[in-house]
N, C-alpha and C. Protein backbone atom coordinates (compact mmCIF):
# COMPACT_ATOMS: atom_id res chain seq x y z
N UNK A 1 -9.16 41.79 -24.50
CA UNK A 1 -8.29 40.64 -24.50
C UNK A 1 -7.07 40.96 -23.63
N UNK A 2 -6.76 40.21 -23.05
CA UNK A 2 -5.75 40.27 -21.63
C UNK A 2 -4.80 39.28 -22.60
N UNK A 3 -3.32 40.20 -22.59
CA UNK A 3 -2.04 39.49 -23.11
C UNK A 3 -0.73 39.77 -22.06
N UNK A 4 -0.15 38.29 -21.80
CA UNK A 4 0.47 38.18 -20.92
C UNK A 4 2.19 37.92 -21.83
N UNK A 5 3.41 38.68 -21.04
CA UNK A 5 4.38 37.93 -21.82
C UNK A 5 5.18 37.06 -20.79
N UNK A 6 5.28 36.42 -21.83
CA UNK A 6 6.44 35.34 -20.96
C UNK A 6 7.58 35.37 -21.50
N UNK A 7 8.16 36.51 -20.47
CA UNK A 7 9.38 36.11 -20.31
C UNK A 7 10.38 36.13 -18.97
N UNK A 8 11.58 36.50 -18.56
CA UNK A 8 12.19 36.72 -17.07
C UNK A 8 11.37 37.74 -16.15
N UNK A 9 11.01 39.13 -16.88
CA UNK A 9 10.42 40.16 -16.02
C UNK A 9 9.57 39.63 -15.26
N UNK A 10 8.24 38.93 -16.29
CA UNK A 10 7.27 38.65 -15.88
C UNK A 10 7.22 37.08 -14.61
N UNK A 11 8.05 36.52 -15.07
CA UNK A 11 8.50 35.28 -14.05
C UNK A 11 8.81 35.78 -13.00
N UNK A 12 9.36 36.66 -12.75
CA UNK A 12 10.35 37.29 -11.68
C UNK A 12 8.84 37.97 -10.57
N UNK A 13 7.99 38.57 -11.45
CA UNK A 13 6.89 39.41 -11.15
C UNK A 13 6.22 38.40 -10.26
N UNK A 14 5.77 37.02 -11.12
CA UNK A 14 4.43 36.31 -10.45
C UNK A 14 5.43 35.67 -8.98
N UNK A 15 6.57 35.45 -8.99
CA UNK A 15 7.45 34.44 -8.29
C UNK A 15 7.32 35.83 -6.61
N UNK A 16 7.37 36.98 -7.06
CA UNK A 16 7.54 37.97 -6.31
C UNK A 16 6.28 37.71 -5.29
N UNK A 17 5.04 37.67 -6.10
CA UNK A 17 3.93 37.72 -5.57
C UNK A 17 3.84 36.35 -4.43
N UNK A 18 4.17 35.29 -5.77
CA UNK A 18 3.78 33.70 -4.69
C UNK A 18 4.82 33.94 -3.78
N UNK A 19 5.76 34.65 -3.02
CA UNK A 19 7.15 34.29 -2.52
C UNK A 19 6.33 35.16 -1.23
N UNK A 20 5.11 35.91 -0.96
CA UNK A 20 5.16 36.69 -0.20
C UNK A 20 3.75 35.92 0.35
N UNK A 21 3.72 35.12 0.11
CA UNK A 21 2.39 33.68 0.52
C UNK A 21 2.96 32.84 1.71
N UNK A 22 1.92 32.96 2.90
CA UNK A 22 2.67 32.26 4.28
C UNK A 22 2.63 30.77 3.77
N UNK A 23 2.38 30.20 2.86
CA UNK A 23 2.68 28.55 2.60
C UNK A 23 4.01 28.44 2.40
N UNK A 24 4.76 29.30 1.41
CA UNK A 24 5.71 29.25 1.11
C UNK A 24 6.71 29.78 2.41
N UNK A 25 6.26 30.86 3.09
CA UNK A 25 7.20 30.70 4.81
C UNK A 25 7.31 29.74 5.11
N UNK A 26 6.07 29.12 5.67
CA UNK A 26 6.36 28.00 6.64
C UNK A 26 6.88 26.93 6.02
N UNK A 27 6.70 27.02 4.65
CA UNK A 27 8.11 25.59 3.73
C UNK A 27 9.14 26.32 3.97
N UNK A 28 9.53 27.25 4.08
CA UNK A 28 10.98 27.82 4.24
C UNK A 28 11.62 27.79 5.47
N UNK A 29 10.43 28.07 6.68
CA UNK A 29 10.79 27.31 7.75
C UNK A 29 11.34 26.42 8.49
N UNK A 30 10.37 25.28 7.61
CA UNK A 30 10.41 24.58 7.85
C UNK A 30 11.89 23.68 7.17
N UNK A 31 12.00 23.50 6.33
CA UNK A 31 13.70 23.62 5.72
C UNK A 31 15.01 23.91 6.28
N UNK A 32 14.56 25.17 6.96
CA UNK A 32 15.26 25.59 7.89
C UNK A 32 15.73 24.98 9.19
N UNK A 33 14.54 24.51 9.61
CA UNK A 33 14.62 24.05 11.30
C UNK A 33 15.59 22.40 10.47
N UNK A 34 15.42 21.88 9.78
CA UNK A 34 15.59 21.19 9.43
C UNK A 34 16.70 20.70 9.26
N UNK A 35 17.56 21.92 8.54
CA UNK A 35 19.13 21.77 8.40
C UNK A 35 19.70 21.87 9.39
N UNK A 36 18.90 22.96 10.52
CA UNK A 36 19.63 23.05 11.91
C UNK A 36 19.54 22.22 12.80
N UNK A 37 18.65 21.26 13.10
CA UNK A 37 18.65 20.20 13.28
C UNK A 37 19.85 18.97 12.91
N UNK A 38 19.58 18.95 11.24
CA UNK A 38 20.63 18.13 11.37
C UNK A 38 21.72 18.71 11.64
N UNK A 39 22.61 19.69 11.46
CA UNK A 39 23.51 20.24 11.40
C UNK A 39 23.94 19.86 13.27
N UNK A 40 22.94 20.29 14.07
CA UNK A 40 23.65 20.12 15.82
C UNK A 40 23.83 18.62 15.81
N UNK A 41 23.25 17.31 15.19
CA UNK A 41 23.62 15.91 15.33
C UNK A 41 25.19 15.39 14.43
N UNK A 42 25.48 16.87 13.94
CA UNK A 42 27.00 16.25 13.75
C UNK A 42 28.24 16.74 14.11
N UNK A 43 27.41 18.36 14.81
CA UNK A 43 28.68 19.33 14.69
C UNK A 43 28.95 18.98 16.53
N UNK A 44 30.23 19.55 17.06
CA UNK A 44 30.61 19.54 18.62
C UNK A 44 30.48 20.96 19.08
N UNK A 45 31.02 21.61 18.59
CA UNK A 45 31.16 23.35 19.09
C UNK A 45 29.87 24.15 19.15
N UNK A 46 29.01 23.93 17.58
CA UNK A 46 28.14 24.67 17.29
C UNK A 46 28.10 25.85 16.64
N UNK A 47 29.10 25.84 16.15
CA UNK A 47 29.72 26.84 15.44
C UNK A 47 28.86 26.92 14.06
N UNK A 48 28.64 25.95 13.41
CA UNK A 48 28.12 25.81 11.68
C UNK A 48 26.77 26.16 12.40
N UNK A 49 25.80 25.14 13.29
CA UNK A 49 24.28 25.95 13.79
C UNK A 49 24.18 27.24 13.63
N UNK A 50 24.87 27.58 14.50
CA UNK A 50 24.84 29.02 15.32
C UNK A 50 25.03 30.25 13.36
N UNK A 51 25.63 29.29 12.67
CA UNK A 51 25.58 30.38 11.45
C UNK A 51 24.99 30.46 10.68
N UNK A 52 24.11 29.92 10.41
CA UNK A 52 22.71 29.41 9.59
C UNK A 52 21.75 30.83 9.48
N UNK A 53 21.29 30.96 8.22
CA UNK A 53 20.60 31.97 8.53
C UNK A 53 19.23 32.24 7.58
N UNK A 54 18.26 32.36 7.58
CA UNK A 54 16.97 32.21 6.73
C UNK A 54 16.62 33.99 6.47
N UNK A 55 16.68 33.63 4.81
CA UNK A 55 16.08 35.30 4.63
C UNK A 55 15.48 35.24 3.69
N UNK A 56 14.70 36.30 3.14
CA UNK A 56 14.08 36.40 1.97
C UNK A 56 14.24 37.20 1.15
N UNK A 57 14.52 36.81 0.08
CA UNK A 57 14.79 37.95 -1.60
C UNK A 57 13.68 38.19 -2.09
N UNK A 58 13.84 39.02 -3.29
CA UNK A 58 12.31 39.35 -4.40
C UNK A 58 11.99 37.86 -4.21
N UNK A 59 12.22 37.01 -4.83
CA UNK A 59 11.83 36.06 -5.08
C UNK A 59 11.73 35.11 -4.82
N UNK A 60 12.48 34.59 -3.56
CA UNK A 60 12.66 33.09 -3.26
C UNK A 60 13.46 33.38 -1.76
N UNK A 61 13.17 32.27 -0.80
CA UNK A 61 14.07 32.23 0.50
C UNK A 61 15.54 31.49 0.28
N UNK A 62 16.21 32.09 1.15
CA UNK A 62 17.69 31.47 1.39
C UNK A 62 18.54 31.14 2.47
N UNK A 63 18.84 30.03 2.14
CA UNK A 63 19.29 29.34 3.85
C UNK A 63 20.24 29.34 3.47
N UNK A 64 21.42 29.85 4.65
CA UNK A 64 22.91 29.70 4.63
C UNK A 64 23.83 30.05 5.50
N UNK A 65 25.13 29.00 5.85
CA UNK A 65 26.12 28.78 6.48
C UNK A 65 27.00 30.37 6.45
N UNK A 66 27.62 30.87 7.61
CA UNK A 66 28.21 31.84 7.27
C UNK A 66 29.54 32.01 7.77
N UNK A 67 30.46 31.04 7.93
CA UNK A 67 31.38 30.60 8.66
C UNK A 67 32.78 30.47 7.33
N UNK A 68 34.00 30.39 7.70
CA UNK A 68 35.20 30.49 6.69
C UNK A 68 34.68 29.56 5.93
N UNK A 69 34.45 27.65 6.59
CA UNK A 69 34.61 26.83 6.19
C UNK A 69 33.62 26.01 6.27
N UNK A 70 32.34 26.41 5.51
CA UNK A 70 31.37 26.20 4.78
C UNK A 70 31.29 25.26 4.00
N UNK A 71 32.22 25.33 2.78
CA UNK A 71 32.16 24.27 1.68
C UNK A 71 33.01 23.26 2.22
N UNK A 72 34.38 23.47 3.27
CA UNK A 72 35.04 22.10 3.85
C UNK A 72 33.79 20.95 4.54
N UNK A 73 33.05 21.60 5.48
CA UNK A 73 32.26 21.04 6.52
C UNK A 73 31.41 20.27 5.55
N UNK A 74 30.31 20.77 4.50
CA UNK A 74 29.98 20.36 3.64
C UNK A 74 29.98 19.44 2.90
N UNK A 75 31.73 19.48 1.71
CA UNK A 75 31.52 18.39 0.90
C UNK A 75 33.12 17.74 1.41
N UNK A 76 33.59 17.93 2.64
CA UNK A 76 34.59 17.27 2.98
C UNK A 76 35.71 17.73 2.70
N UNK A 77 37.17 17.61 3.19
CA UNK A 77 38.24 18.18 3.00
C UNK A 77 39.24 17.11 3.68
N UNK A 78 40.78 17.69 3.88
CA UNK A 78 41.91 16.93 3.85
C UNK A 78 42.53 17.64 5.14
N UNK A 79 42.77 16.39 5.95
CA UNK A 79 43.23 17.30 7.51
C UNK A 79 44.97 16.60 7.17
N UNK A 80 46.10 17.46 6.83
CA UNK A 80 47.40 17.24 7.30
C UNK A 80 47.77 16.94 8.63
N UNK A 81 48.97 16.23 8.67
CA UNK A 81 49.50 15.78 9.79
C UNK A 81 50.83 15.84 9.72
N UNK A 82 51.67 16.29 10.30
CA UNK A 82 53.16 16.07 10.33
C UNK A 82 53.52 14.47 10.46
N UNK A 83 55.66 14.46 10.73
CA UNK A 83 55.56 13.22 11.00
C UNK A 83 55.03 12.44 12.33
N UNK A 84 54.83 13.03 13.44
CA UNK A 84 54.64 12.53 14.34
C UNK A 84 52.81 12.53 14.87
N UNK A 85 51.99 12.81 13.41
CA UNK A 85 50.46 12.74 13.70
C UNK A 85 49.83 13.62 14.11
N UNK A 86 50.26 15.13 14.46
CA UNK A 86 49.76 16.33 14.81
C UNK A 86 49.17 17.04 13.49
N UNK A 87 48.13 17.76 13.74
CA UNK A 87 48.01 18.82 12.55
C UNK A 87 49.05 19.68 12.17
N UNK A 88 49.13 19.70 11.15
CA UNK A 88 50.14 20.50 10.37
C UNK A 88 48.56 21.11 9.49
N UNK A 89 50.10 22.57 8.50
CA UNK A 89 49.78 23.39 7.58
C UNK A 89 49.88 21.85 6.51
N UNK A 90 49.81 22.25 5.04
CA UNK A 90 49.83 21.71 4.22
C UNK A 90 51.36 21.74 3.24
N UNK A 91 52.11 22.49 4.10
CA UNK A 91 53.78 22.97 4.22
C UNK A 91 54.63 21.91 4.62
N UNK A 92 54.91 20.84 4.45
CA UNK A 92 55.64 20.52 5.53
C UNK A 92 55.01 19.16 5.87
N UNK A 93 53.56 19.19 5.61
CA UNK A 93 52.95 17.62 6.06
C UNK A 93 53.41 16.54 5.44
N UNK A 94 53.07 15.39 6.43
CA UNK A 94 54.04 14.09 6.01
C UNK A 94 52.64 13.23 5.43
N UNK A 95 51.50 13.23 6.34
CA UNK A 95 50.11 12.92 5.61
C UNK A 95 49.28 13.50 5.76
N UNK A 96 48.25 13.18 4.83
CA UNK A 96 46.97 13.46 4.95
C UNK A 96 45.65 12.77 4.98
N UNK A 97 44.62 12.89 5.91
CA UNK A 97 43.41 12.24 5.70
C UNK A 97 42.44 13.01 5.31
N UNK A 98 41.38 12.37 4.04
CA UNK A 98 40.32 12.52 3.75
C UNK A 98 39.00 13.17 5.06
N UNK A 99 38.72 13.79 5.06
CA UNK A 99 37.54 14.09 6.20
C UNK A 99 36.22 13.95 5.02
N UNK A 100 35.26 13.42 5.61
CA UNK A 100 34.17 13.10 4.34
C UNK A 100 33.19 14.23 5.16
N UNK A 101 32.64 14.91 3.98
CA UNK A 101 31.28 16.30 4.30
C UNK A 101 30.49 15.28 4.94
N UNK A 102 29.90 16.56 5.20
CA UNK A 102 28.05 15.77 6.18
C UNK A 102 27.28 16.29 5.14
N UNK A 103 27.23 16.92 4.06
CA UNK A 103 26.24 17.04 3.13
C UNK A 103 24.84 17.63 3.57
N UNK A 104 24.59 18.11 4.65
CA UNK A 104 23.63 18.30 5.92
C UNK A 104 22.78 19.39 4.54
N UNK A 105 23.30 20.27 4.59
CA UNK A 105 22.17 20.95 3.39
C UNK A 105 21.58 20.43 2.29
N UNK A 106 22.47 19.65 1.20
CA UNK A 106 22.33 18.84 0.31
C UNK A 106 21.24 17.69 0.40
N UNK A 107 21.15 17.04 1.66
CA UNK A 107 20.92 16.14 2.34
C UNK A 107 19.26 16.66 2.57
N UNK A 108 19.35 17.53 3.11
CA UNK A 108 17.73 18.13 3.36
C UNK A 108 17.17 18.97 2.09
N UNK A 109 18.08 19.32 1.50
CA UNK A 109 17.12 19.91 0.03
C UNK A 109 16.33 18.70 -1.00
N UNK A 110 17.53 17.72 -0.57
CA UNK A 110 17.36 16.73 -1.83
C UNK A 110 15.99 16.01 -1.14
N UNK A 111 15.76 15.85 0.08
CA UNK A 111 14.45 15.28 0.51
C UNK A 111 13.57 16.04 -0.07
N UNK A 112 13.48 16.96 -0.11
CA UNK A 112 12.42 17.98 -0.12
C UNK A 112 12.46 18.66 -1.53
N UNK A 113 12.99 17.26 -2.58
CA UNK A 113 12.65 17.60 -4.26
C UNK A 113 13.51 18.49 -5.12
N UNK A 114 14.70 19.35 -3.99
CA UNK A 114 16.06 19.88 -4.52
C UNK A 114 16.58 19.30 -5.57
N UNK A 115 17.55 19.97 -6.11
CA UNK A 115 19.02 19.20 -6.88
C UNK A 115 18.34 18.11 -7.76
């Protein structure tokens, strides 16, 4: 009689095995090309592309931004302005505007049954 336990070890074990299966590459791949894709239809410099990076753990692949301002680009942030409409620090500013994220990761996980 063959007894199996279920618990984290053993999850961790079978996840190890399926994670080293080319179906699961080329979905990871493919995910990949995906974000970078969208990511060049919003960015100018290329800076967020260019930092993107696909790797693999025991268990699962991981795509990710490697830049200061990651979570600004993302889920959006607040650009200061002095009085006369220039960027300012957040010292000293007279306003501020909302910048809304591109959600570009969020955006492609959630197609693909994420979140």
């Amino acid at each position: 009689m063959i007894e199996v336990y279920d618990n984290e070890a053993v999850h961790e074990d079978i996840a190890a095995v399926v994670a080293r299966q080319p179906e699961f590459a080329a979905a990871a791949a493919k995910v990949f090309a995906e974000i970078e894709a969208s990511a060049a239809a919003h960015m100018q410099t290329g800076e967020q592309v260019a930092s993107f990076s696909l790797s693999q753990g025991k268990v699962d692949w991981s795509i990710a931004p490697s830049t200061d301002h990651d979570a600004a680009l993302e889920f959006g942030h607040y650009v200061y302005q002095d009085a006369q409409g220039r960027r300012s620090g957040r010292e000293g500013a007279r306003y501020r505007t909302w910048v809304h994220g591109t959600y570009i990761m969020r955006s492609v996980v959630s197609a693909h049954g994420g979140f």
